[in-house]
Protein backbone atom coordinates (compact mmCIF):
# COMPACT_ATOMS: atom_id res chain seq x y z
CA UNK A 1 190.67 50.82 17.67
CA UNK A 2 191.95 53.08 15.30
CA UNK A 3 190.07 55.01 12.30
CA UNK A 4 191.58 52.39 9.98
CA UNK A 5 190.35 49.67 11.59
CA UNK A 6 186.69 50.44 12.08
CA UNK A 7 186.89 51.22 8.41
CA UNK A 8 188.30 48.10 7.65
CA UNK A 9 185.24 45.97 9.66
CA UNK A 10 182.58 48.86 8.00
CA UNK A 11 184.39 47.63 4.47
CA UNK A 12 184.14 43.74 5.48
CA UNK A 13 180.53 43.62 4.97
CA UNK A 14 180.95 43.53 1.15
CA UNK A 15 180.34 39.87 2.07
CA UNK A 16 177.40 40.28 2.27
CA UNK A 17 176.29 41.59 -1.08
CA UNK A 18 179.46 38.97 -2.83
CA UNK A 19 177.63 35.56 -1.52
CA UNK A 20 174.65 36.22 -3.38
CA UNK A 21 176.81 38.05 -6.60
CA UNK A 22 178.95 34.77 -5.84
CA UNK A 23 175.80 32.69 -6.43
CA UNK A 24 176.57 31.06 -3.32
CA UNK A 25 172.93 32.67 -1.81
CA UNK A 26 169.14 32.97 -4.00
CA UNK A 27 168.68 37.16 -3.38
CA UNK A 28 165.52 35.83 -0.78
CA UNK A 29 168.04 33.86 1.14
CA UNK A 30 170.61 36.72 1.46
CA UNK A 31 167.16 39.08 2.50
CA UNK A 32 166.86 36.46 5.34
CA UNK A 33 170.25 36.15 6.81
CA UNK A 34 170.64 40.24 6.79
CA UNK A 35 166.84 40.07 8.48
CA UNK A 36 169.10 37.68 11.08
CA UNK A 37 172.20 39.51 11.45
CA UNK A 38 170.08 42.48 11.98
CA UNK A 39 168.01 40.66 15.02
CA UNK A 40 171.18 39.54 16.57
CA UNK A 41 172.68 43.09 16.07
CA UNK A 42 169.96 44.82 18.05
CA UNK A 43 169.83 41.90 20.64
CA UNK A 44 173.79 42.68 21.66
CA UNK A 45 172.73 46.64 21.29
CA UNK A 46 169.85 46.01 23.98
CA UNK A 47 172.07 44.03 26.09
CA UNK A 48 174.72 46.86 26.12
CA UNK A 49 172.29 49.73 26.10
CA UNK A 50 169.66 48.48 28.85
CA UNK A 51 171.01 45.39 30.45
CA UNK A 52 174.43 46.82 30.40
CA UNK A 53 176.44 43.97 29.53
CA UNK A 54 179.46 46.14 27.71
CA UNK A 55 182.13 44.21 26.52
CA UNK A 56 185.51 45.39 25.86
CA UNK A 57 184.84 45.00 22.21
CA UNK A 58 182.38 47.17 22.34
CA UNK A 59 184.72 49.98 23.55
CA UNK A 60 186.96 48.98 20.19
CA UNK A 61 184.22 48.97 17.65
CA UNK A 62 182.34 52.13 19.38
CA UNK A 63 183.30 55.88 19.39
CA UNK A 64 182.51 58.13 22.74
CA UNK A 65 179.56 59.38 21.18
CA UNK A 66 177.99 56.13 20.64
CA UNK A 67 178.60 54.98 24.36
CA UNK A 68 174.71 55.91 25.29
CA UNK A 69 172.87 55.48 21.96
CA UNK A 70 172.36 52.83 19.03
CA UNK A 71 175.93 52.16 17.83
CA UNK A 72 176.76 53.01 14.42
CA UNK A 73 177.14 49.33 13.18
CA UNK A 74 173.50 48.66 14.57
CA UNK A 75 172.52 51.57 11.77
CA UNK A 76 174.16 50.09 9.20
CA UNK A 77 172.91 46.80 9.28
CA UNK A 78 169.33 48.11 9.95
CA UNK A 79 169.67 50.52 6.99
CA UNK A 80 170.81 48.03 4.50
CA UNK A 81 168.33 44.90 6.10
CA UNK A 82 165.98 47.82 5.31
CA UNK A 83 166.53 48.17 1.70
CA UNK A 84 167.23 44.45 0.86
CA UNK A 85 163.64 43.63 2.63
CA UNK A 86 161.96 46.30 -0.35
CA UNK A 87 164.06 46.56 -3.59
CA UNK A 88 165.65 43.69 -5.86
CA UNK A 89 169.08 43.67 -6.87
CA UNK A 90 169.59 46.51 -8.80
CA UNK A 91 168.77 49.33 -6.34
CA UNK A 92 169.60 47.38 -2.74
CA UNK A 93 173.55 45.93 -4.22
CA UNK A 94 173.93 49.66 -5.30
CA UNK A 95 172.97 51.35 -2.26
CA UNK A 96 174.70 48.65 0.09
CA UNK A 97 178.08 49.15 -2.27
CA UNK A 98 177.76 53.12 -1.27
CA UNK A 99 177.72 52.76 2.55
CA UNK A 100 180.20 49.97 2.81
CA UNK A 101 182.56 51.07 0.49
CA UNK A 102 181.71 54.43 -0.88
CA UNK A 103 181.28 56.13 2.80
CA UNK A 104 184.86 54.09 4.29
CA UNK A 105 186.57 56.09 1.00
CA UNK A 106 184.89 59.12 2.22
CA UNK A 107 186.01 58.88 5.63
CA UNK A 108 189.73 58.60 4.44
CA UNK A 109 189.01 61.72 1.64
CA UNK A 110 187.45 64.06 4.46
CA UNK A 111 188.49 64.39 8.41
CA UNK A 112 185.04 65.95 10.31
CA UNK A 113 183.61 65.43 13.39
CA UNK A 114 180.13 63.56 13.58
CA UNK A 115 178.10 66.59 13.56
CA UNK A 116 180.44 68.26 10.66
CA UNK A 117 179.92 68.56 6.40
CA UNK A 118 182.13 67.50 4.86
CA UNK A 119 184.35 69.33 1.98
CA UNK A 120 182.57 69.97 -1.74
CA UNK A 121 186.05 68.23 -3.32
CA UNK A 122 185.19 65.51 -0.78
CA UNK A 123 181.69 64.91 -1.95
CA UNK A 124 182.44 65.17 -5.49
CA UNK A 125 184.82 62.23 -4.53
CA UNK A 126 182.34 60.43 -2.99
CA UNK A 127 180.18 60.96 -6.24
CA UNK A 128 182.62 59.62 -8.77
CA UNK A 129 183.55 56.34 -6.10
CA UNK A 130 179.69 55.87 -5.40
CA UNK A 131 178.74 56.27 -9.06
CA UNK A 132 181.07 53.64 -10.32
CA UNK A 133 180.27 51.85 -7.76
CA UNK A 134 176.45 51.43 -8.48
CA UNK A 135 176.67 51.57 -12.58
CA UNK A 136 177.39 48.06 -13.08
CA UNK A 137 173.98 46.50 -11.29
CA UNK A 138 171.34 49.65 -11.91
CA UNK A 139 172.66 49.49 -15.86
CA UNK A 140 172.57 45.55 -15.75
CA UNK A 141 168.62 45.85 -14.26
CA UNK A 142 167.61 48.13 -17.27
CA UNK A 143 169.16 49.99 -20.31
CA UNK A 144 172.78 51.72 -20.88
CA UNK A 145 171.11 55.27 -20.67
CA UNK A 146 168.98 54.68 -17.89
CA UNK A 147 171.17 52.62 -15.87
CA UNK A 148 173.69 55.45 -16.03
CA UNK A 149 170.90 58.03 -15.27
CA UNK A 150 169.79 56.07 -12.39
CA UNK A 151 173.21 55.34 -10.91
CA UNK A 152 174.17 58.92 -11.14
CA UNK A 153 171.09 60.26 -9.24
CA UNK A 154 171.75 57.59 -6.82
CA UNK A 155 174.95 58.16 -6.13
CA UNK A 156 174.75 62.08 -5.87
CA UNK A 157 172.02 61.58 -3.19
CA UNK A 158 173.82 58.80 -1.31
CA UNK A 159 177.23 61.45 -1.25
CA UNK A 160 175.15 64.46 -0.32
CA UNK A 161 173.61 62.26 2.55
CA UNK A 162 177.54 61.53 3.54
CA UNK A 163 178.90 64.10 3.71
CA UNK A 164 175.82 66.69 4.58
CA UNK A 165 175.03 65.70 8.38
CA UNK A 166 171.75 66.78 9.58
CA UNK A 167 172.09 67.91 13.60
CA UNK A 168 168.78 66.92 15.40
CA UNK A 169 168.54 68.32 19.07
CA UNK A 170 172.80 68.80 19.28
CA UNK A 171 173.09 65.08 17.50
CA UNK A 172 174.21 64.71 13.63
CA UNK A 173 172.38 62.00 11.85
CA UNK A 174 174.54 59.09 11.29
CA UNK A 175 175.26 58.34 8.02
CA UNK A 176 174.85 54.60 8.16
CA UNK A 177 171.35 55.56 8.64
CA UNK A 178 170.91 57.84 5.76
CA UNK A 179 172.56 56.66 2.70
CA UNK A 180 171.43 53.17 1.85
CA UNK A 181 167.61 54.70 1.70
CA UNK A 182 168.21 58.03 0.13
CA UNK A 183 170.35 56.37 -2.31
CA UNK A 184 167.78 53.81 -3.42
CA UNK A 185 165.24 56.22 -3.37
CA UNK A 186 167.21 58.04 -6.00
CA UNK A 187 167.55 55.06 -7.94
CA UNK A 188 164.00 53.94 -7.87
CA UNK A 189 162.80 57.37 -8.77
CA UNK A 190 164.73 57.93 -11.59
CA UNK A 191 163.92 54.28 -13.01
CA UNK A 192 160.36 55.20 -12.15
CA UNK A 193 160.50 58.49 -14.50
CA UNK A 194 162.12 56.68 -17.47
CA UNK A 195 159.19 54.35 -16.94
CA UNK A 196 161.37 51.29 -16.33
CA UNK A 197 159.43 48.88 -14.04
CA UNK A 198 162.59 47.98 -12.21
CA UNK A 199 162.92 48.35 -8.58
CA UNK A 200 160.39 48.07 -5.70
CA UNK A 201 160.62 44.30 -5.17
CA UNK A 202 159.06 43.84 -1.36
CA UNK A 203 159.95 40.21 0.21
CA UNK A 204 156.62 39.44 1.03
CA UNK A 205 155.21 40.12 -2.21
């Protein structure tokens, strides 16, 4: 599969985040069905990893590196399942928005190898797409000035964590990993400092 096409299936799961801005999910019933996908996602992963059952899709979806570890689509869903499972709304749609759109718009801005950083112009790029990106739900979930405050912080953290790869024992630190969290993080933190009680939201609570 080409580099187009993975970004195409990485950009499809705006789905997720439009059923429940779509009404057509509560935001506890869209926390569920990612808790789901994310089961069955690491059920296929242990069948291809330690059963080896390895479908020819999975030689379309996955690049050479991923052949013997956690595939990067496994990441993503865990990273954003992640998220969903502790924030409302206004941090989790913003940080979902930045890896599956934000970081496919990178990819096409900046061509590195896994283990590479990308360009400054490229993560200034990533910035301004990630930024307007996450304005609309962090300034919805609080006020004008804050919202903006909170989606800028959030953004610049979720582009540094694209396009700065941290290389653990040879390996770079997948993205799909890193920027749902950090960018939340951001977002909650800077709420958190204008003393807006917006944010942590845990689904057990």
């Amino acid at each position: 599969m080409s580099e187009y096409g993975r970004r195409a299936i990485h950009a499809s799961g705006v789905g997720m985040p439009a059923i429940y801005l779509l009404d057509i999910v509560t935001w506890r019933e869209l926390r569920y069905f990612m808790l789901v996908v994310t089961g069955i996602v690491f059920t296929l992963e242990f069948l291809r990893l330690v059963v080896g059952l390895n479908h020819r899709l999975y030689d379309e979806i996955t690049r050479p590196y991923e052949q013997h570890a956690v595939a990067g689509y496994a990441l993503y869903m865990l990273s954003m399942t992640t998220v969903a499972v502790l924030f409302g709304p206004s941090v989790t749609i913003p940080a979902m928005l930045m890896l599956i759109l934000g970081d496919p718009v990178s990819g096409m801005l900046g061509d590195n190898a896994a283990d590479e950083h990308k360009r400054p112009a490229v993560v200034a790029a990533t910035f301004g797409v990630c930024f307007l990106l996450a304005v609309p739900f962090t300034v919805a979930g609080s006020s004008t000035t804050v919202g903006v405050a909170a989606a800028g912080v959030g953004a610049a953290v979720g582009a540094v964590a694209d396009g700065v790869k941290p290389v653990i024992r040879g390996i770079g630190v997948d993205d799909n990993l890193t920027i749902p969290p950090v960018a939340a993080a951001g977002i909650v933190v800077t709420f958190w400092l204008f003393g807006v009680d917006v944010g942590f939201d845990p689904l057990w609570a």
